[in-house]
N, C-alpha and C. Protein backbone atom coordinates (compact mmCIF):
# COMPACT_ATOMS: atom_id res chain seq x y z
N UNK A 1 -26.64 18.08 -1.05
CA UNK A 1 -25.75 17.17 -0.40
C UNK A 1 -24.60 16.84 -1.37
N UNK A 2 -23.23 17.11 -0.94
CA UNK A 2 -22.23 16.59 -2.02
C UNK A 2 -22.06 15.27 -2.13
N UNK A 3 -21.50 14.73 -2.83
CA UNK A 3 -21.77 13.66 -3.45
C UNK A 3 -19.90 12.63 -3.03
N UNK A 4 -19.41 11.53 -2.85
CA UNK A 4 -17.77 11.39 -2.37
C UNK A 4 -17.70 11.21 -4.18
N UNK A 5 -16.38 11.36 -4.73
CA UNK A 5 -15.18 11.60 -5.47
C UNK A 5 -15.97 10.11 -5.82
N UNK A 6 -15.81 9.75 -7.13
CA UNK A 6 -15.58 8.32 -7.77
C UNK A 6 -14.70 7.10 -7.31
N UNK A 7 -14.27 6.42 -7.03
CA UNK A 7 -13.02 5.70 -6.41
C UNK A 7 -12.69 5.09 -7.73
N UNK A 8 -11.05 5.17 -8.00
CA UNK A 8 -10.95 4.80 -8.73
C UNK A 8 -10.48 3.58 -9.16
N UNK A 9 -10.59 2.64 -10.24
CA UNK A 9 -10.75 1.01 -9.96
C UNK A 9 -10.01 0.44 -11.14
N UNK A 10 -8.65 0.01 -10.78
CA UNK A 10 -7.94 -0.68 -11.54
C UNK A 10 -8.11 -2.48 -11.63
N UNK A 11 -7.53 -2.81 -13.18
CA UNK A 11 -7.78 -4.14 -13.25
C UNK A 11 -9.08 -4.17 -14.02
N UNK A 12 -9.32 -5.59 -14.07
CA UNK A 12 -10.33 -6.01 -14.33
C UNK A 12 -11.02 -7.29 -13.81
N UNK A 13 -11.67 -7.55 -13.39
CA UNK A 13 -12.18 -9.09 -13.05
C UNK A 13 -12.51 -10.05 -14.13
N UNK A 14 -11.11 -11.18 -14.03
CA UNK A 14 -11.51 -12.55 -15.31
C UNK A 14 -12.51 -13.20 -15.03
N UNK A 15 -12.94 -13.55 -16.50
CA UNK A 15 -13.88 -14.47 -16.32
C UNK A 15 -13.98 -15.76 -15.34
N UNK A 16 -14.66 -16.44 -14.89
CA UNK A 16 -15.16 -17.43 -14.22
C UNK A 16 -14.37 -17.65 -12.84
N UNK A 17 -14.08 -16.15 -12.72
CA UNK A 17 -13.10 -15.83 -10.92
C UNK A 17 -14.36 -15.50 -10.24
N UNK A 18 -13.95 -15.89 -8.51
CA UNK A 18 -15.13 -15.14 -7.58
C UNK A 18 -14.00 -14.05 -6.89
N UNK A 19 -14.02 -12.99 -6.73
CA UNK A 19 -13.25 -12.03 -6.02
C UNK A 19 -13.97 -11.80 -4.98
N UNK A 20 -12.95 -11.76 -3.73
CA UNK A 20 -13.16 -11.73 -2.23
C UNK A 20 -12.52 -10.39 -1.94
N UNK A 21 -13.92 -9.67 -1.73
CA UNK A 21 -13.26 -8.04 -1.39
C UNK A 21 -12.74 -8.09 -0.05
N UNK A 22 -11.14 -7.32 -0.07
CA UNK A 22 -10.69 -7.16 0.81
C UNK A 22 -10.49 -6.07 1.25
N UNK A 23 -10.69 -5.54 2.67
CA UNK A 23 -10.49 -4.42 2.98
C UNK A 23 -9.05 -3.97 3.49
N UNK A 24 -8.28 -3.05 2.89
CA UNK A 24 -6.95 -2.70 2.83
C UNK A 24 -6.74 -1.09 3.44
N UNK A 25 -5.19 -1.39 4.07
CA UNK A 25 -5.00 0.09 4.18
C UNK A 25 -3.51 -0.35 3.98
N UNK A 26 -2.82 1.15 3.19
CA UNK A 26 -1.15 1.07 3.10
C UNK A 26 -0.93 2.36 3.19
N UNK A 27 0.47 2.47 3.76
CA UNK A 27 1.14 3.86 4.13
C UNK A 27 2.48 4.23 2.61
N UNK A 28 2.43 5.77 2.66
CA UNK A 28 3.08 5.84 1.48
C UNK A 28 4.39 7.09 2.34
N UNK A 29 5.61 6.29 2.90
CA UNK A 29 6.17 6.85 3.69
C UNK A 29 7.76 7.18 3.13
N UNK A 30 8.42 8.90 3.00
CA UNK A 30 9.70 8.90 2.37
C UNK A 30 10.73 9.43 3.22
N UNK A 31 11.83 9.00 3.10
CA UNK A 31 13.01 9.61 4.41
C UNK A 31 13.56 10.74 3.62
N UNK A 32 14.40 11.30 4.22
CA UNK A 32 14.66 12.79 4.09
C UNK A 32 15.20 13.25 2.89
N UNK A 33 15.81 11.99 2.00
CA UNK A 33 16.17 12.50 0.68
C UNK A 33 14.78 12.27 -0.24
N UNK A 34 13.44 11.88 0.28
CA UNK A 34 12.85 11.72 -0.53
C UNK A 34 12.23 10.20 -1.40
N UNK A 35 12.78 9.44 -0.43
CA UNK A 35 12.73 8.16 -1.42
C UNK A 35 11.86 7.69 -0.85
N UNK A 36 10.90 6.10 -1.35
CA UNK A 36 9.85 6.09 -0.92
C UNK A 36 9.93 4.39 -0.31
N UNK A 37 9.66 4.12 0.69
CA UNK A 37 9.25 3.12 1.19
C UNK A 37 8.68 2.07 0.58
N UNK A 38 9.28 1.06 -0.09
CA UNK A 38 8.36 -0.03 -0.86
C UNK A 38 8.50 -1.57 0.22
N UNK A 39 8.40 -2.47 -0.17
CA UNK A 39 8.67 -3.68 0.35
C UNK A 39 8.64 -4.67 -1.22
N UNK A 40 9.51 -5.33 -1.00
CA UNK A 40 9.74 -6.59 -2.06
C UNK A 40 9.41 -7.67 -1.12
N UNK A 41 8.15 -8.51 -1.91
CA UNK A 41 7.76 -9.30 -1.65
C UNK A 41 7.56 -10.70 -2.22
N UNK A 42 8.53 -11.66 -1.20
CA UNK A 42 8.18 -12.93 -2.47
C UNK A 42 7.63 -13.59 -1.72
N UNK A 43 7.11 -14.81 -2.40
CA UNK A 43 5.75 -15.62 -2.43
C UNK A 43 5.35 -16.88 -3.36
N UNK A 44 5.05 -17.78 -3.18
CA UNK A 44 5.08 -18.71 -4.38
C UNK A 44 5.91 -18.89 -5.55
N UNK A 45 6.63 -18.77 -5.12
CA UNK A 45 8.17 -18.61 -6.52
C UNK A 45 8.25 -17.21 -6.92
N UNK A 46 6.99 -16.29 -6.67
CA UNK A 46 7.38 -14.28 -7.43
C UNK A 46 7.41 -13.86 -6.33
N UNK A 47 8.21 -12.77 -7.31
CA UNK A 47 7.99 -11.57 -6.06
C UNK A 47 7.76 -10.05 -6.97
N UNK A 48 7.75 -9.38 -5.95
CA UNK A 48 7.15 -7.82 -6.57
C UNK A 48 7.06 -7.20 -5.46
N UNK A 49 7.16 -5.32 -6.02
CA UNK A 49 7.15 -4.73 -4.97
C UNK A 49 5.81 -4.11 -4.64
N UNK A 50 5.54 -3.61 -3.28
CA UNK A 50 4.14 -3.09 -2.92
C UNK A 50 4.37 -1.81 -1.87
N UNK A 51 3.75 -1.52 -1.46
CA UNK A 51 3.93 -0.46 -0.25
C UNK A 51 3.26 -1.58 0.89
N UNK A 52 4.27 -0.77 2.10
CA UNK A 52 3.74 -1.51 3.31
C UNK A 52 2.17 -1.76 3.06
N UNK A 53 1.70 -2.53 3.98
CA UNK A 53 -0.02 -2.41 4.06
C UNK A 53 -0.33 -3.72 3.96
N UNK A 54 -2.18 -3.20 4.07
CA UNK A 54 -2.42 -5.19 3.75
C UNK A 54 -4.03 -4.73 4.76
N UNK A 55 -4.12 -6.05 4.74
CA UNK A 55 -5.79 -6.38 5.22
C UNK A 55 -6.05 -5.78 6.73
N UNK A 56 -7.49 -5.37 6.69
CA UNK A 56 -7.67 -4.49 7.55
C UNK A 56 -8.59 -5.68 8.48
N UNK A 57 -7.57 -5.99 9.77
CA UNK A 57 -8.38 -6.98 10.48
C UNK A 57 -10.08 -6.62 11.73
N UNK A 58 -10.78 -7.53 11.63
CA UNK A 58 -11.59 -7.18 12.17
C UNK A 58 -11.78 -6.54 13.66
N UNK A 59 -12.15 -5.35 13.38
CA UNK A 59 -12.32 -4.35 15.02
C UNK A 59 -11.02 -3.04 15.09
N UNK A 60 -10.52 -3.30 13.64
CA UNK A 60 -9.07 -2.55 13.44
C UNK A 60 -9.85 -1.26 12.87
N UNK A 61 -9.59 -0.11 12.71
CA UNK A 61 -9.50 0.88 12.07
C UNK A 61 -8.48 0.99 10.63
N UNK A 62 -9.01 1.52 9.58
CA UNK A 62 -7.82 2.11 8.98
C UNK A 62 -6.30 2.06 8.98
N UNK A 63 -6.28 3.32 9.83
CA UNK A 63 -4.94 3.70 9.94
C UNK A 63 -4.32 2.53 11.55
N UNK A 64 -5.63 1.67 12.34
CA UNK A 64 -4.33 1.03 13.35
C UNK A 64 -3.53 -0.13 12.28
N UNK A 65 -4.65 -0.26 11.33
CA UNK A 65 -4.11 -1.20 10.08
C UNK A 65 -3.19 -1.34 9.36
N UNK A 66 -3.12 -0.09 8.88
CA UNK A 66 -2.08 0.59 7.58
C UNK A 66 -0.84 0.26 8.91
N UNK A 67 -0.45 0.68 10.02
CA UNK A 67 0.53 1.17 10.95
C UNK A 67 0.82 -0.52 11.26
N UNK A 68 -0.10 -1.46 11.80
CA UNK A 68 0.20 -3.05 12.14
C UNK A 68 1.10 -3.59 10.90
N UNK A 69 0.49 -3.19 9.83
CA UNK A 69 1.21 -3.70 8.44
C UNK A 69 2.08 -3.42 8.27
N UNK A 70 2.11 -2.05 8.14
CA UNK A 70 3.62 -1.15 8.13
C UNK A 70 4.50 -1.91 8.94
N UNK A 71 4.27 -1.88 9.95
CA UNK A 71 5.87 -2.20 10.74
C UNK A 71 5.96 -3.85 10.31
N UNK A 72 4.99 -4.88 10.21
CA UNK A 72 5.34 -6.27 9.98
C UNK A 72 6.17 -6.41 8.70
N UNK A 73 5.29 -5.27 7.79
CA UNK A 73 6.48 -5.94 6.16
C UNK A 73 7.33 -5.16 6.14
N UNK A 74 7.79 -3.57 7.01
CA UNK A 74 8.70 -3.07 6.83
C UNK A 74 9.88 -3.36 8.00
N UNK A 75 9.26 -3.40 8.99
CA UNK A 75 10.39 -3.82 10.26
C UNK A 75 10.83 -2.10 10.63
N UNK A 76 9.48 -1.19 10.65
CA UNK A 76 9.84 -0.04 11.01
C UNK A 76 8.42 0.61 11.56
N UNK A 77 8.78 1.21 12.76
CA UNK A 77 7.85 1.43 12.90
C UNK A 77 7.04 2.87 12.44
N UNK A 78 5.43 3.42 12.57
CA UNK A 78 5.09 4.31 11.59
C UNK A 78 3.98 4.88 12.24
N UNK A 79 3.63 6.42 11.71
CA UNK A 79 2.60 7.26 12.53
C UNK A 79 2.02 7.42 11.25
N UNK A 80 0.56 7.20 10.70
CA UNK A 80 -0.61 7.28 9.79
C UNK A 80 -0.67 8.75 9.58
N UNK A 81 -0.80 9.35 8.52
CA UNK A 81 -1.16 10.61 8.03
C UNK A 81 -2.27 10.84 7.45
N UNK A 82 -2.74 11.53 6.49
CA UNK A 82 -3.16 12.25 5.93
C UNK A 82 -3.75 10.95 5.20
N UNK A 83 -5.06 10.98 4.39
CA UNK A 83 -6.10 9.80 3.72
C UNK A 83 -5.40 10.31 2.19
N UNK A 84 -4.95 9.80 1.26
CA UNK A 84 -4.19 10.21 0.27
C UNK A 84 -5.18 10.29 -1.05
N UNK A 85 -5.97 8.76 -1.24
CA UNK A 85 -6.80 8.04 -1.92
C UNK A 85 -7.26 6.71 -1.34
N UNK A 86 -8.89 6.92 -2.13
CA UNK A 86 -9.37 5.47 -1.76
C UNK A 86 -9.42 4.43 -3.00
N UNK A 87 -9.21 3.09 -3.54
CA UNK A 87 -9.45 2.34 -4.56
C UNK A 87 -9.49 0.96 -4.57
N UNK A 88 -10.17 0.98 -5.48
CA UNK A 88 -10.38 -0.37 -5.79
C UNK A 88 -9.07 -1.14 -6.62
N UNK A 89 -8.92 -2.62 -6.34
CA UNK A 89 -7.96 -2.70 -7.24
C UNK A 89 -8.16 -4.52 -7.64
N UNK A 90 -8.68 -4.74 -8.96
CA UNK A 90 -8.90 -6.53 -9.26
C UNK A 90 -7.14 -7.05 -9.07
N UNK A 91 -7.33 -8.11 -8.49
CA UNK A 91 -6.03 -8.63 -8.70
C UNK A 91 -6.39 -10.62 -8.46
N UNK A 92 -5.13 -11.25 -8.57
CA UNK A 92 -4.95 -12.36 -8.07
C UNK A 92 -3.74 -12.73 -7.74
N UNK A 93 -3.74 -12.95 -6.09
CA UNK A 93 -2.84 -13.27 -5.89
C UNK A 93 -1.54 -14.33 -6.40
N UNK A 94 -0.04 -14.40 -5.48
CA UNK A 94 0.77 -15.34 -6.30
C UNK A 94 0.41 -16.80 -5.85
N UNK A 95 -0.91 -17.00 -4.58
CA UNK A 95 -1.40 -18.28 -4.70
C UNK A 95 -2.28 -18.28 -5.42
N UNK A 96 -2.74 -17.84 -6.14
CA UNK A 96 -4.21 -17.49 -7.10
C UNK A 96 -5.49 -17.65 -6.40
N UNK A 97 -5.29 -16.68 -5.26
CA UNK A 97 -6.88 -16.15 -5.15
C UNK A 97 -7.12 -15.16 -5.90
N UNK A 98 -8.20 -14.83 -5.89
CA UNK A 98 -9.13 -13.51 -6.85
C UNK A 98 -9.29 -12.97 -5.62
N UNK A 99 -8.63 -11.45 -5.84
CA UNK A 99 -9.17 -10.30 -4.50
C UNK A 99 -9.49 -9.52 -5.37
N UNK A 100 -10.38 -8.58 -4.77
CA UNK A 100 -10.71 -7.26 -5.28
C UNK A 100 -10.34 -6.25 -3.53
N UNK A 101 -9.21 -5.97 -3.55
CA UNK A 101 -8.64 -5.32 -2.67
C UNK A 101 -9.26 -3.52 -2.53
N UNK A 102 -10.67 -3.19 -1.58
CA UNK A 102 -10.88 -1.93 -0.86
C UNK A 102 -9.48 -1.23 -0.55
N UNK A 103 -9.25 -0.04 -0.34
CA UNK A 103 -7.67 -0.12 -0.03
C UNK A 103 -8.05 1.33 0.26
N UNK A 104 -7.73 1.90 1.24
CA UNK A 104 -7.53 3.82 1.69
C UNK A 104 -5.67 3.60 1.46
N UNK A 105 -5.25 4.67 1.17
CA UNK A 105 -3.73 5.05 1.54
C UNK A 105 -3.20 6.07 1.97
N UNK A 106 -2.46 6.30 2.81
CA UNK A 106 -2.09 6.93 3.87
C UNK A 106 -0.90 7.63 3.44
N UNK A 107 -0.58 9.14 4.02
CA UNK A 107 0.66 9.57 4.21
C UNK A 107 1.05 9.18 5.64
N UNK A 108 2.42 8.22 5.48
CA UNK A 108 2.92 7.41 6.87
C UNK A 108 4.48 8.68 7.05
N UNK A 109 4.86 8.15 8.27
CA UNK A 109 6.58 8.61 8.55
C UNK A 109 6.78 6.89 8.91
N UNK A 110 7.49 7.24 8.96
CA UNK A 110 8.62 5.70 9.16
C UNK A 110 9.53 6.12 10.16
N UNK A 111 9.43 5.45 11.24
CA UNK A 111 10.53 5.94 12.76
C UNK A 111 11.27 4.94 12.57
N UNK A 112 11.41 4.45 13.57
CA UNK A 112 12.81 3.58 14.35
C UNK A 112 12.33 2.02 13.93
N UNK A 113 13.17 1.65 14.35
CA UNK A 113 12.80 -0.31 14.32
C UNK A 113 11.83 -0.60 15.07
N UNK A 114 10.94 -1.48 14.55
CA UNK A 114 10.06 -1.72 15.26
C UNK A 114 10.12 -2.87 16.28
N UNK A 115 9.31 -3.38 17.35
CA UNK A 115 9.10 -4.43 18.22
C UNK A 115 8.41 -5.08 17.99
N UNK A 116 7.70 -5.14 16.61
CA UNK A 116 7.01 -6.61 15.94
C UNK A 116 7.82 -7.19 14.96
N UNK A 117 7.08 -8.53 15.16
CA UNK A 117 8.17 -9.52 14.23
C UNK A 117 8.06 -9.11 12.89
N UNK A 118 8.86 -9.02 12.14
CA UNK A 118 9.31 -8.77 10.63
C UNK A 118 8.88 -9.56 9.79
N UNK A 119 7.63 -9.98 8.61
CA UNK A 119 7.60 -10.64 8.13
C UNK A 119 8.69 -11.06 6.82
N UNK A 120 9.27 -12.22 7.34
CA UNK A 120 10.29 -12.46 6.39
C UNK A 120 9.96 -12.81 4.89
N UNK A 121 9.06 -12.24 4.43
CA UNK A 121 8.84 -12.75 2.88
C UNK A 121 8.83 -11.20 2.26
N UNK A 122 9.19 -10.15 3.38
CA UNK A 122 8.84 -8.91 2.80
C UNK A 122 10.39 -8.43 2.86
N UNK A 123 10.95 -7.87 2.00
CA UNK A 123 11.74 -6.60 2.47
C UNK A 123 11.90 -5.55 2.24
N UNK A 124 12.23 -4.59 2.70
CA UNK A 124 12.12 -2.74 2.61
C UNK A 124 13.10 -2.83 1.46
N UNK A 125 12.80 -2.19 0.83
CA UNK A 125 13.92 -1.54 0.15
C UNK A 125 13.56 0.54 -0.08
N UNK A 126 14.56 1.10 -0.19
CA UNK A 126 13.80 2.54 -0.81
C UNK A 126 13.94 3.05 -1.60
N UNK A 127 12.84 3.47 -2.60
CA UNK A 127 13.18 3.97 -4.31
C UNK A 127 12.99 5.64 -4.39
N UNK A 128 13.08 6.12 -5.68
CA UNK A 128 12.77 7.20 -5.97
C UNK A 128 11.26 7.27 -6.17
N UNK A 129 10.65 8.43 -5.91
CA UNK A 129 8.98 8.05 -6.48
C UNK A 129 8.97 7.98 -7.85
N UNK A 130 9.76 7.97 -8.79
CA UNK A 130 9.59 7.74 -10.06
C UNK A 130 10.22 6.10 -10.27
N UNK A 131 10.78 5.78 -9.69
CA UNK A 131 11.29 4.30 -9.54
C UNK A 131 9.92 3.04 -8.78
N UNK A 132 9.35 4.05 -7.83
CA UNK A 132 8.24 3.22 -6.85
C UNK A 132 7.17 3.26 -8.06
N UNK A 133 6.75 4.40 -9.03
CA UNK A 133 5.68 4.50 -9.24
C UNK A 133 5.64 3.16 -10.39
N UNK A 134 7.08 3.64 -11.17
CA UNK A 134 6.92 2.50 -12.48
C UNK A 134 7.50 0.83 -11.58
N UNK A 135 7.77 0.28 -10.78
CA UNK A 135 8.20 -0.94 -10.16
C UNK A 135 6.70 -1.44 -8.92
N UNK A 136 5.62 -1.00 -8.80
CA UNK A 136 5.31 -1.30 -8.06
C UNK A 136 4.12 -2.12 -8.92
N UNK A 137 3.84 -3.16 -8.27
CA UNK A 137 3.09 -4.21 -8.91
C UNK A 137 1.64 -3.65 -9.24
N UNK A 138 0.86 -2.75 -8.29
CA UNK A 138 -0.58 -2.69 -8.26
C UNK A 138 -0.52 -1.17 -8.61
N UNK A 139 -1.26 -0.90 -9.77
CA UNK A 139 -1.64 0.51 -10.54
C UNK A 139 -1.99 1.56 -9.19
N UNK A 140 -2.49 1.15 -8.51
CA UNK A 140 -3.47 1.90 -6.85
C UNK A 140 -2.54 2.35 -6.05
N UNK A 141 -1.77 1.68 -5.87
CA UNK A 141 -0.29 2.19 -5.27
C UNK A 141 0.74 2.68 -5.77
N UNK A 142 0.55 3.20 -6.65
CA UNK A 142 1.45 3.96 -7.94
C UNK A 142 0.35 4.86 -7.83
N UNK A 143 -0.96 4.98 -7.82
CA UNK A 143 -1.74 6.14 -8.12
C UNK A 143 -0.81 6.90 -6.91
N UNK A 144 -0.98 5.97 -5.57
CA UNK A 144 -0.97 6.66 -4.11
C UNK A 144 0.44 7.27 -4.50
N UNK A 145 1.53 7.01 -4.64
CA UNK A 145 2.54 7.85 -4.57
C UNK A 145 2.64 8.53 -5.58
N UNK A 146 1.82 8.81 -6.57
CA UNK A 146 1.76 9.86 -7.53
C UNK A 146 1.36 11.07 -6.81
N UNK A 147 0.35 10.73 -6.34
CA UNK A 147 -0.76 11.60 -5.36
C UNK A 147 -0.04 12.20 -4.02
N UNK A 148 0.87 11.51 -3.47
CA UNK A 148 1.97 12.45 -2.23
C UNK A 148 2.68 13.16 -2.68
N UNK A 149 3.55 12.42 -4.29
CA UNK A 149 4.38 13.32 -4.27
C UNK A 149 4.52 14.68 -4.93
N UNK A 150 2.74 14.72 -5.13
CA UNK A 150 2.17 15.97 -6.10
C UNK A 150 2.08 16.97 -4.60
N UNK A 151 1.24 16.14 -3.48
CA UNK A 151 1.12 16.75 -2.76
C UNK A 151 1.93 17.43 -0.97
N UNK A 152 3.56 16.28 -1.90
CA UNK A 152 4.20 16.67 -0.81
C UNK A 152 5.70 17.84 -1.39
N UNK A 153 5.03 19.06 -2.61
CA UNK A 153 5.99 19.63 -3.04
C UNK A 153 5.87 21.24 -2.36
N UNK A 154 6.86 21.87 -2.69
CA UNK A 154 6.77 22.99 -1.63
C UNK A 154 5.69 23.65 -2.10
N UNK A 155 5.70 23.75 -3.51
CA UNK A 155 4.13 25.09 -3.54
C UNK A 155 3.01 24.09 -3.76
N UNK A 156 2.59 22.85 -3.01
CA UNK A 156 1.62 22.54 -3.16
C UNK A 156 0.55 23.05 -1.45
């Protein structure tokens, strides 16, 4: 029987935190020159960038997840691809909860504007994948677009 791949697990969990695993999905989506879909997100006085995505609500799948998220923090709408990587990732939020964020990531496209409301604390912006990989707040989502854009080259 084969055995699944290790997941790999950034961060670390501080001392005397309780982390509330969250189950996550994000899309890792680039337009035709190549650039990659991030969202800047502020929040409690910070901000930072992330890839669309976010918590996987109950009775949701995956990818209807990764795609609900997508269009709320990007204001675009998106078709789920390909499972990229799965990981773990310690964090605390900018209200200071302790998550330990489950997270699959997705190869997304990014269509047209979407018909859900836009969350206004997010905005799109689009980088180079060498700009997304070093600017994006969470190591896991820098893995994920390491990982497309290895696997979105012609002789791959």
């Amino acid at each position: 029987m084969a055995s699944s791949p290790p997941v790999p697990t950034f961060g670390a969990p501080k001392k005397g935190l309780r982390y509330t695993r969250r189950p996550c999905a994000f899309g890792v989506a680039a337009d035709k020159a190549g650039r990659i879909l991030c969202v800047k997100v502020t929040s409690a006085g910070q901000s930072w960038l992330d890839l669309p995505g976010g918590r996987i609500e109950k009775g949701e799948t995956e990818t209807e997840a990764m795609t609900r998220e997508f269009e709320e923090e990007s204001g675009l709408t998106c078709k789920a691809g390909t499972l990229l990587v799965r990981t773990r990732q310690y964090l605390v939020t900018a209200k200071g909860k302790a998550r330990l964020n489950i997270s699959g990531y997705f190869a997304a496209s990014a269509g047209k504007k979407s018909k859900r409301i836009h969350d206004s604390d997010h905005d799109p912006v689009w980088l180079s994948p060498a700009d997304a990989i070093a600017g994006l707040r969470d190591e896991a989502a820098a893995l994920a677009v390491a990982i497309w854009l290895r696997r979105s080259r012609p002789d791959s």
